[in-house]
Protein backbone atom coordinates (compact mmCIF):
# COMPACT_ATOMS: atom_id res chain seq x y z
CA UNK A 1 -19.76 26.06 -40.30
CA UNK A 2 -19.19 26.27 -36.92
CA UNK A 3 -15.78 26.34 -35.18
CA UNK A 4 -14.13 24.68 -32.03
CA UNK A 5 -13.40 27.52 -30.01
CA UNK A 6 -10.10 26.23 -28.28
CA UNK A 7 -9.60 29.20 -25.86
CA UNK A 8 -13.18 28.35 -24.63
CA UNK A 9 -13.31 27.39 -20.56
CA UNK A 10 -15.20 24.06 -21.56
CA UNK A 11 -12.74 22.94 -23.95
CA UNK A 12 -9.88 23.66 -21.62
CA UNK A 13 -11.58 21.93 -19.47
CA UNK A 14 -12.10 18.95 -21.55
CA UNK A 15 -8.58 18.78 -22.40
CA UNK A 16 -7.44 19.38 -18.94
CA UNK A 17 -9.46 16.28 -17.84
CA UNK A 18 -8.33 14.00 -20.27
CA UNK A 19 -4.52 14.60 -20.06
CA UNK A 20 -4.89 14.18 -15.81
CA UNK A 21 -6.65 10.67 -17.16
CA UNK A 22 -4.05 9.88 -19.34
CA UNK A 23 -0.82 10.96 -17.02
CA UNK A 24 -3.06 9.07 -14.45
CA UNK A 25 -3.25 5.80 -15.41
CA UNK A 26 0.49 6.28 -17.08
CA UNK A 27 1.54 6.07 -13.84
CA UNK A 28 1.10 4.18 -10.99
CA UNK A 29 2.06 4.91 -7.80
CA UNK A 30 2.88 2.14 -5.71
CA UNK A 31 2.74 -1.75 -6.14
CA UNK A 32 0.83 -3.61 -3.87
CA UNK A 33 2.31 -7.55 -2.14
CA UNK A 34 -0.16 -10.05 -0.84
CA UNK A 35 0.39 -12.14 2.63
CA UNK A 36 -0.64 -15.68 2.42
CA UNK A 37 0.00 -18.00 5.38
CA UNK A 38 1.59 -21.06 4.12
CA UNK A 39 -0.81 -23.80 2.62
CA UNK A 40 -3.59 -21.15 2.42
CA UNK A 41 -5.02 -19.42 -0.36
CA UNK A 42 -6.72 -16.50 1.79
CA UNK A 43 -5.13 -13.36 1.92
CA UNK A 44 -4.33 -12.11 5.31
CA UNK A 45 -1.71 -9.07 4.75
CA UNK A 46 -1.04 -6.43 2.16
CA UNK A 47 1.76 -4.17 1.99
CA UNK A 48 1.93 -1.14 -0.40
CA UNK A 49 5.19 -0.06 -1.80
CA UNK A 50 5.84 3.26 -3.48
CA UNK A 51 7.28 2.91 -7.12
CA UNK A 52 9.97 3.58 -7.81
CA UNK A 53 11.99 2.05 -6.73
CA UNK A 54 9.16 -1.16 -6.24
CA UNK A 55 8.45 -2.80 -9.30
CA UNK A 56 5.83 -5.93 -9.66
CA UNK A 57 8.18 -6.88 -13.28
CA UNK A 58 11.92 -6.36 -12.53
CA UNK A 59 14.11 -6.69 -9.43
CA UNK A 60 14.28 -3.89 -7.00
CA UNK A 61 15.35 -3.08 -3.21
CA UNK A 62 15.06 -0.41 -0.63
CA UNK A 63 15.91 0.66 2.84
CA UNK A 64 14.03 4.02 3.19
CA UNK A 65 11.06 3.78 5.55
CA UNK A 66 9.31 6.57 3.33
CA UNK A 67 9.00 3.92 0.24
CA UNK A 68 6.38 2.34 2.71
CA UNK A 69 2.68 3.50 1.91
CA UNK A 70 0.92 1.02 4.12
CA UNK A 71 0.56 -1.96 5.96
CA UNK A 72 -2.76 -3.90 6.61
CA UNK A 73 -3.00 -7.44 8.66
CA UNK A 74 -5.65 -9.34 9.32
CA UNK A 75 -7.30 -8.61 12.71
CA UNK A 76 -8.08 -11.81 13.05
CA UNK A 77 -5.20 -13.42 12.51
CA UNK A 78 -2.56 -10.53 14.33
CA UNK A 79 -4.93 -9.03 16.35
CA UNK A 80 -3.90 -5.53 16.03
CA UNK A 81 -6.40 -3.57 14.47
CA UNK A 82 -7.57 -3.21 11.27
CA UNK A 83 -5.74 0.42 10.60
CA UNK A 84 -2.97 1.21 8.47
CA UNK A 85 0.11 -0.42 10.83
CA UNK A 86 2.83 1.83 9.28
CA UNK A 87 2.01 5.04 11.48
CA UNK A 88 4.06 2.75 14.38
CA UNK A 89 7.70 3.90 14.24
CA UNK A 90 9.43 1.53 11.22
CA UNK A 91 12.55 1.07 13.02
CA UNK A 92 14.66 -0.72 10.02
CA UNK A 93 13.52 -1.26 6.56
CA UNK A 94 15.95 -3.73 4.07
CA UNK A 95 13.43 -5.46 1.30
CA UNK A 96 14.55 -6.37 -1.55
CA UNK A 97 12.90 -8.91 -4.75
CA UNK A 98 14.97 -10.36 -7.42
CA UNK A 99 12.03 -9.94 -10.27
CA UNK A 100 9.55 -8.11 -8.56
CA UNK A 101 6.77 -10.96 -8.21
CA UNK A 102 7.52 -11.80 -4.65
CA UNK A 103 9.56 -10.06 -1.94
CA UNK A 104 12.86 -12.05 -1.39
CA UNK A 105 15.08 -10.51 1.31
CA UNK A 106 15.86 -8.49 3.91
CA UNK A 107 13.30 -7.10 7.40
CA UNK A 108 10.68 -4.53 8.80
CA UNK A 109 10.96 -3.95 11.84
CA UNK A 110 8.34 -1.81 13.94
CA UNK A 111 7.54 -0.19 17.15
CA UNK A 112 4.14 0.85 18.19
CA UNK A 113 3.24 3.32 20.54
CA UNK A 114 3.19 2.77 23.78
CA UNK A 115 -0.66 1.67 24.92
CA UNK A 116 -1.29 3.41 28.66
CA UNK A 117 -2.90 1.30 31.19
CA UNK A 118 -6.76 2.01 31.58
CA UNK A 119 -6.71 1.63 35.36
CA UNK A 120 -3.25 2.66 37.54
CA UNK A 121 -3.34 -1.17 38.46
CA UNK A 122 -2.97 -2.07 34.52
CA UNK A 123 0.47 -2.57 33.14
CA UNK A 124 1.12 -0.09 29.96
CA UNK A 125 1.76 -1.84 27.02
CA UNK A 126 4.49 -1.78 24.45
CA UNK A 127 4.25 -3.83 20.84
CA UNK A 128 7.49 -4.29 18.54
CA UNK A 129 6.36 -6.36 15.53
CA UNK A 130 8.79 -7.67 13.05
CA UNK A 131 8.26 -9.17 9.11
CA UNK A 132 11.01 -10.93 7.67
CA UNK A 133 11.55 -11.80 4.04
CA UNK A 134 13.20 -15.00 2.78
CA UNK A 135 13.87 -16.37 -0.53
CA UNK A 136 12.46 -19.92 -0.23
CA UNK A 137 8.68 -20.33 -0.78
CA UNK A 138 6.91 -20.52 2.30
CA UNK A 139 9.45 -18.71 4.71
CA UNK A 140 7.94 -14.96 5.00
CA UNK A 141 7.63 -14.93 8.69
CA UNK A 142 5.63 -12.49 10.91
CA UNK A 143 6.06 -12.17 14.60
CA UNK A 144 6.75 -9.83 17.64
CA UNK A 145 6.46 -9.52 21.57
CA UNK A 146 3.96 -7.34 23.27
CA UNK A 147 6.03 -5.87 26.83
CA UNK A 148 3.20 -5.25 29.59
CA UNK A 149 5.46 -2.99 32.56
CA UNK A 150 3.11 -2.73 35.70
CA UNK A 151 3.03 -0.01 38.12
CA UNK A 152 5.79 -1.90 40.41
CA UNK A 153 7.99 -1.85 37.48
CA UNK A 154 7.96 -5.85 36.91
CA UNK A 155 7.62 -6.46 33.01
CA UNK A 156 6.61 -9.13 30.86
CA UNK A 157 7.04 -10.22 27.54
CA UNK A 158 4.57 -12.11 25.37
CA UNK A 159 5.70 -13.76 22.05
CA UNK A 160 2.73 -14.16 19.06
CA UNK A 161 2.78 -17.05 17.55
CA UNK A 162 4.98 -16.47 14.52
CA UNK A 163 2.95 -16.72 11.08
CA UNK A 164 4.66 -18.11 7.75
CA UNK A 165 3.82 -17.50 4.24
CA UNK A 166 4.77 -15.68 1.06
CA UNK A 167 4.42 -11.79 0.36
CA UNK A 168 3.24 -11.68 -3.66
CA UNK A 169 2.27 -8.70 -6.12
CA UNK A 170 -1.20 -8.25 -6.11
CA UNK A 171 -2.24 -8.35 -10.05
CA UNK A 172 -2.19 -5.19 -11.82
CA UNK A 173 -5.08 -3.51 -12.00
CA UNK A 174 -6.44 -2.57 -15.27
CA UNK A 175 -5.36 0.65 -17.07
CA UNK A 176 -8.33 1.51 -19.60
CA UNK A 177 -7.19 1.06 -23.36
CA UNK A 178 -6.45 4.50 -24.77
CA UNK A 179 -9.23 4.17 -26.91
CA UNK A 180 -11.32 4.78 -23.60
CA UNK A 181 -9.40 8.11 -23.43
CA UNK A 182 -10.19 9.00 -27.10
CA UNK A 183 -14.02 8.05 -26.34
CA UNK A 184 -14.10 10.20 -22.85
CA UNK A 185 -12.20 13.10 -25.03
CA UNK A 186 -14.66 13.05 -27.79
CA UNK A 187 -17.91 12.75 -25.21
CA UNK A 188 -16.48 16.33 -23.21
CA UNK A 189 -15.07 18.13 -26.41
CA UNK A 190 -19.01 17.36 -27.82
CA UNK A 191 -20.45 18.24 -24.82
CA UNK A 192 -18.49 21.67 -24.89
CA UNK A 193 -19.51 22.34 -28.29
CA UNK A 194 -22.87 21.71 -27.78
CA UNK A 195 -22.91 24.13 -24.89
CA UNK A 196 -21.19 26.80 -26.63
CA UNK A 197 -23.54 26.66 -29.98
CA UNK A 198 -26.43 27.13 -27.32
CA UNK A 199 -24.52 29.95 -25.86
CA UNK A 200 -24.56 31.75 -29.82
């Protein structure tokens, strides 16, 4: 009878790859909230937290800028590209949720770099962008003023239209059932065997 050899690369390697699996899905890195505009079931925002300290099933807050993973708004909607926002300078961060389902409190605030003019005639262009969170349902506002300074030094503020809705946790996504694990484990540990038996 044949045994497992356990100091054998492939079943290191078998192990090794199941435990990362395991530890993987264990645990997740960041929880995700959903923009909807008020009225609307379309999503048109998300914004990933890290976790800790966000939770999507207990209460939580933060004001560290480096809890924020990313930001994504509709172009459509906000008009300001469909990259990650969050690489703008986050000039104040206060969120906070009372259970984790929604976010309840507090402000973003953000800066973007300045845009310079295309032409020496053009104005360059400055963005601030602000996202406020509020406990009753339908009062998650997001706004800002875009600053166009020309040549001459004469400035200009714009104002966008100030959108209102609720930020929400995404749902979870699925962790596989550990019997998944056990399956994967028992596919690689037979697959190592089998390779080391043609090996002999």
């Amino acid at each position: 009878m044949n045994r497992l050899n356990v100091a054998s690369p492939l079943f290191r390697c078998a192990l090794g790859i199941m435990l990362l699996a395991l530890f993987g899905a264990a645990s997740s890195a960041s929880v995700i909230y959903e923009y909807r505009e008020a009225g609307s079931t379309a999503v048109i925002g998300t914004l990933e937290v890290r976790t800790p300290p966000a939770s999507p099933d207990s209460g939580w807050s933060t004001t560290d800028s480096s809890d924020l993973i990313s930001l994504f708004l509709d172009d459509g909607v906000f008009h300001l590209g469909p990259d990650n926002l969050l690489p703008g300078t986050v000039a104040s961060v206060a969120i906070s949720s009372v259970d984790g389902s929604k976010l309840d409190g507090g402000q973003i605030d953000i800066v973007f770099p300045t845009i310079p003019p295309p032409t020496p005639a053009d104005p360059a262009i400055d963005r601030v962008m602000g996202l406020g969170f509020s406990m009753p349902f339908g009062a998650d506002g997001i706004g800002g003023e875009t600053f166009s300074t020309f040549p001459d030094g004469i400035m200009t503020a714009a104002e966008w239209f100030p959108v209102d809705g609720d930020w929400t946790a995404a749902p979870q996504a699925a962790v596989p059932e550990p019997g998944t694990f056990v399956l994967l484990g028992a596919g690689l540990l037979a697959a190592g065997r089998s390779a080391l038996r043609r090996r002999r």
